[in-house]
Each structure stands twice: as C-alpha cells, then as structure tokens.
Protein backbone atom coordinates (compact mmCIF):
# COMPACT_ATOMS: atom_id res chain seq x y z
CA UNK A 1 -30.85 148.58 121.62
CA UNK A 2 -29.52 145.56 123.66
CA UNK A 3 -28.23 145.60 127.66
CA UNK A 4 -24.63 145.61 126.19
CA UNK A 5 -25.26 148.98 124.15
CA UNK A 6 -26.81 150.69 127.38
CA UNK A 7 -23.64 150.61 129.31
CA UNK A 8 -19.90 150.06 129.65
CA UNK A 9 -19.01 146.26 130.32
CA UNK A 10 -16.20 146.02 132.77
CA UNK A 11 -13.62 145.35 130.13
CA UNK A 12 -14.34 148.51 128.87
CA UNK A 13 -13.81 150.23 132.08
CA UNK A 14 -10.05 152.00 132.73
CA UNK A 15 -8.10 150.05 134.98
CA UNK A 16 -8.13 152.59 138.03
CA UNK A 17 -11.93 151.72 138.02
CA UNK A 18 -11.96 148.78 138.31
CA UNK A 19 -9.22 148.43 141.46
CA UNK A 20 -10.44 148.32 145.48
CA UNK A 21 -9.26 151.83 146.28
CA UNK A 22 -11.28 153.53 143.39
CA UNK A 23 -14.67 154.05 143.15
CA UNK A 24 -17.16 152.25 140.56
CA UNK A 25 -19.24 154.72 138.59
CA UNK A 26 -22.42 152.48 139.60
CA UNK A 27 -21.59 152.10 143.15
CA UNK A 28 -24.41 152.02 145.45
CA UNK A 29 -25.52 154.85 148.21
CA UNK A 30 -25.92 153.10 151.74
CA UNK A 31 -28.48 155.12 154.37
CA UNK A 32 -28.69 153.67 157.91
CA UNK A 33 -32.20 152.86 158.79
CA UNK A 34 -32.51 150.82 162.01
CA UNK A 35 -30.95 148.36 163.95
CA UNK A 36 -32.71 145.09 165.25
CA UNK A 37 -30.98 143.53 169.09
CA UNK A 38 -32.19 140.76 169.66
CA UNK A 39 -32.16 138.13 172.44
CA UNK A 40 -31.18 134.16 171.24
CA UNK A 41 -32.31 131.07 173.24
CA UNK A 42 -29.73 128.42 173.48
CA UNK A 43 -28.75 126.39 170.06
CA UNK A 44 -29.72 122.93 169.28
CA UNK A 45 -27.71 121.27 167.36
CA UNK A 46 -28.00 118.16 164.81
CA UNK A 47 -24.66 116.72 164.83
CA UNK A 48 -23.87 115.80 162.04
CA UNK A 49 -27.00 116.32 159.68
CA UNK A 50 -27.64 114.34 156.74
CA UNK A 51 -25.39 116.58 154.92
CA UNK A 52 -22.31 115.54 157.46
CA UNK A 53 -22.01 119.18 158.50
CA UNK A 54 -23.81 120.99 161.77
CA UNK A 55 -26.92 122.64 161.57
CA UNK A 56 -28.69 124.52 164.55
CA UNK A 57 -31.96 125.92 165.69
CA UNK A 58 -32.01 129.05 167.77
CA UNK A 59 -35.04 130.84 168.42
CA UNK A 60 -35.48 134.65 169.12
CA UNK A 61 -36.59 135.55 172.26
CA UNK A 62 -37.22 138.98 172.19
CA UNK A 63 -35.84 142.12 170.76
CA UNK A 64 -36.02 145.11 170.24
CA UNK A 65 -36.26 147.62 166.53
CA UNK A 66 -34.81 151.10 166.88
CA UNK A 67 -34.26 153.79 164.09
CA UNK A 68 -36.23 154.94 161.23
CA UNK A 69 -39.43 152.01 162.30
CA UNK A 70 -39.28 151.18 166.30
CA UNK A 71 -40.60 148.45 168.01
CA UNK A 72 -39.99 144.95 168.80
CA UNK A 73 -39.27 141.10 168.06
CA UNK A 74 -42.57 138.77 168.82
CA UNK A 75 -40.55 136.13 171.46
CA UNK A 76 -40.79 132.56 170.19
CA UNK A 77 -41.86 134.03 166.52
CA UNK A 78 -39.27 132.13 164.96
CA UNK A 79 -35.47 131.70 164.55
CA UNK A 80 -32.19 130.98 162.92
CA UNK A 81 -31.36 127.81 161.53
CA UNK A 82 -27.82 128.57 160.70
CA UNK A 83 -26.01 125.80 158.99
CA UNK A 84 -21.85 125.10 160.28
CA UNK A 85 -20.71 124.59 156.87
CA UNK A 86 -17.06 122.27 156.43
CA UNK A 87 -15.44 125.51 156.36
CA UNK A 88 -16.03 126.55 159.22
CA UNK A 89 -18.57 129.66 157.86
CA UNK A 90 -22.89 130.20 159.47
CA UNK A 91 -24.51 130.36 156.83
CA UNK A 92 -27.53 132.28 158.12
CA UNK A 93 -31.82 131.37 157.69
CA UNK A 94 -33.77 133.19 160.17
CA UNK A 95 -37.19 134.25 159.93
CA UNK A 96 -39.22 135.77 162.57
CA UNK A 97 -41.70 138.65 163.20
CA UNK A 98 -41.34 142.11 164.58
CA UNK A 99 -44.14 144.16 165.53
CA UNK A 100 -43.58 147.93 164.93
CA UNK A 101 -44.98 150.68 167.86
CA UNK A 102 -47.62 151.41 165.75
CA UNK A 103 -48.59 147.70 165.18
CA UNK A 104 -47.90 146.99 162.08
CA UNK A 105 -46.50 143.31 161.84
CA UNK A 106 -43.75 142.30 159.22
CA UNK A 107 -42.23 139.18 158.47
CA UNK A 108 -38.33 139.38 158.66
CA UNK A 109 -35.98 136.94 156.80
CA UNK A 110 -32.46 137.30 156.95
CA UNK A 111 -29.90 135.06 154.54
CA UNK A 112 -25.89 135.70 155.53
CA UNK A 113 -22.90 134.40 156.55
CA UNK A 114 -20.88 134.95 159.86
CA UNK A 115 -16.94 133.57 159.78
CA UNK A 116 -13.51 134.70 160.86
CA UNK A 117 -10.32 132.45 162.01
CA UNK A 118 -10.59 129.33 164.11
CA UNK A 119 -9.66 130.88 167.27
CA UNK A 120 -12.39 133.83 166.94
CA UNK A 121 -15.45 131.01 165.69
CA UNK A 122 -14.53 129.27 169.12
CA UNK A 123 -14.91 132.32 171.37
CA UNK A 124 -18.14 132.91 169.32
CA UNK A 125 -19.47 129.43 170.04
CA UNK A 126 -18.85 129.79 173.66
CA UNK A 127 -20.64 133.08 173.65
CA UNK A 128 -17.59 134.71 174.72
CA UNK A 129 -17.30 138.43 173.64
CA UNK A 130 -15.67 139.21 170.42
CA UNK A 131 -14.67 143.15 168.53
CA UNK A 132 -16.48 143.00 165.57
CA UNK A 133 -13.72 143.47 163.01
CA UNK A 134 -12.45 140.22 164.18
CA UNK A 135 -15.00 138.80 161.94
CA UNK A 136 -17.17 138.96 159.17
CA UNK A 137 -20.82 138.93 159.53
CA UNK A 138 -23.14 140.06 157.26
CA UNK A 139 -26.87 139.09 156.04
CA UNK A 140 -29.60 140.24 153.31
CA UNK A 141 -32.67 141.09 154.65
CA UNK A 142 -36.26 140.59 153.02
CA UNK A 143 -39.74 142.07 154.86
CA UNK A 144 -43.16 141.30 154.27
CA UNK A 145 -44.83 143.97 155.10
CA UNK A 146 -48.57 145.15 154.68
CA UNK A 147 -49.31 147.93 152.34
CA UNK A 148 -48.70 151.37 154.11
CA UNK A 149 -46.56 153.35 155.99
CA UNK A 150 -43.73 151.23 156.20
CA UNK A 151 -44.10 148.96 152.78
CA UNK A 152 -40.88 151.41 151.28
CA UNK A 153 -39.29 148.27 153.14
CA UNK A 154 -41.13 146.05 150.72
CA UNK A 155 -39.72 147.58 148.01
CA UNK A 156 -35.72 148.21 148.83
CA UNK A 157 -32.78 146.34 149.25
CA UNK A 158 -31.21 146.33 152.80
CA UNK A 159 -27.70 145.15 153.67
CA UNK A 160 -27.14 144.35 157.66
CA UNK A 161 -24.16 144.43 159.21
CA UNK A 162 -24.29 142.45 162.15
CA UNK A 163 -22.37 141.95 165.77
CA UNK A 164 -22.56 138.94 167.86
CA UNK A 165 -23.09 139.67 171.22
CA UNK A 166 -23.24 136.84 174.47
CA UNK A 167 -26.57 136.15 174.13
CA UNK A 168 -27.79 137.91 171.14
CA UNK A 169 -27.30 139.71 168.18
CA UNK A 170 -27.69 143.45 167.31
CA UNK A 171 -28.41 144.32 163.07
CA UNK A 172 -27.49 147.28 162.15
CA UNK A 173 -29.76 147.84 158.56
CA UNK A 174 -28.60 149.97 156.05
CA UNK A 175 -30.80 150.65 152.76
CA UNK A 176 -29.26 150.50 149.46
CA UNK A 177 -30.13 153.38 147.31
C-alpha cells in the first residue's frame, strides 16, 4: 500500500478542516518542558557581509535552564550568529552548551526567526523593552545529548517560543508530542 492509500490528502479533507479556526485531525500535542534565560554579550556586526545583508555574532554569557532538566549555560560556550536578512527578519544560528545540575553536558542548537514591524525591530536593536506579542520569535531546537537520563531530548521535536529581553533572551521549550 503506498503513503497516499494510508491517509487522507488535504484535498480530500472537508473544508471546515482545513480553515484556521478548526482543528486538523493530525494536529500536534505541545507539553512545556523548560525554559532557557540567558545572558547576551554585545553584537558584532559585519556590515554589510558578502551577501550585502548584516550578520552578527553574539555570544552567551551565562544562563540559566529551569523546568523538567535544570541547570545552566557554560559562559563563552558559544553564540548566535543571527543573520539581518533584506527584510528586515533574524534569522537565528546559535549553538552553545548547557550543563544540567546533575552534569550532564548537551550541545544546544537553535535555528528561528525573530521579526515584527519596523518600529518594534528598532526598539529591539536598541535593547529597549518590547511585549512579546509585538513580535514574532520563534526557533527549532536540536540537543546532543549523551545516552541517559535526559537523551528523550535526543529523540523529540521541541518548538521554543522565545522573548527578547534587554540583555538576553528567555526560551520557553515546549515538546511536540
């Protein structure tokens, strides 16, 4: 039996399904499962990079990892080298390492985006403070992790919602089940 015969394609689906207000019969479950704040040094920037657009290098600090695994961010582990595209939108690379209370080390490396309307990217960049639903920021997570009590991160996907904060950012991690 092929993919196709397994399930419903979306033409197939009734209209009502397939509108914003109305759940999708495959929709994922989200669980919270820990939120990561975490102190930025100041940005560098390359102005303009070979592309022509901004990029940036901002390295964490320190931090801290609270929910279902505590502990902390490793200062000077590593970083974000967002990218300013033409549109105005961060498009997010950081990797850096948190060690857990118990020890464990694990390799975090976020991908996302951060963007919102002119005026709100300008506060942002001078680290003024901002509500989060005045913009969009959002990243996909991926751990290393050594085999053991914590490798179920190893083998989920995460979604973070994030807030910028003067100085830092806090992700808030939710688990897609």
């Amino acid at each position: 039996m092929t993919a196709a015969g397994l399930s419903r394609s979306a033409a197939s689906l009734p209209r009502d399904i397939m509108t914003e207000t109305k759940t999708h019969p495959f929709q994922p479950n989200l669980v919270y499962a820990f939120s990561i704040a975490i102190e930025l040094t100041k940005a560098t920037y390359i102005r303009p990079s070979h592309t022509g657009q901004m990029r940036a290098a901002i390295y964490a600090a320190s931090g801290t990892v609270e929910g279902r695994i505590t502990g902390k961010v490793v200062p000077m582990s590593g970083g974000d080298f967002p990218l300013v595209r033409a549109d105005g939108v961060l498009d997010f690379d950081a990797k850096y390492l948190l060690e857990l209370d118990d020890g464990t080390p694990i390799m975090l490396h976020n991908r996302g985006f951060r963007w919102g309307s002119d005026e709100v990217m300008a506060r942002l960049a001078r680290n003024e403070p901002v509500d989060p639903s005045e913009y969009y920021m959002r990243v996909t997570p991926r751990f290393d992790v050594p085999t053991g009590p914590h490798d179920w991160l190893d083998r989920h996907v995460f979604v973070g919602v994030a807030e910028k904060l003067p100085g830092a950012n806090c992700i808030h991690y939710f688990q897609v089940l």
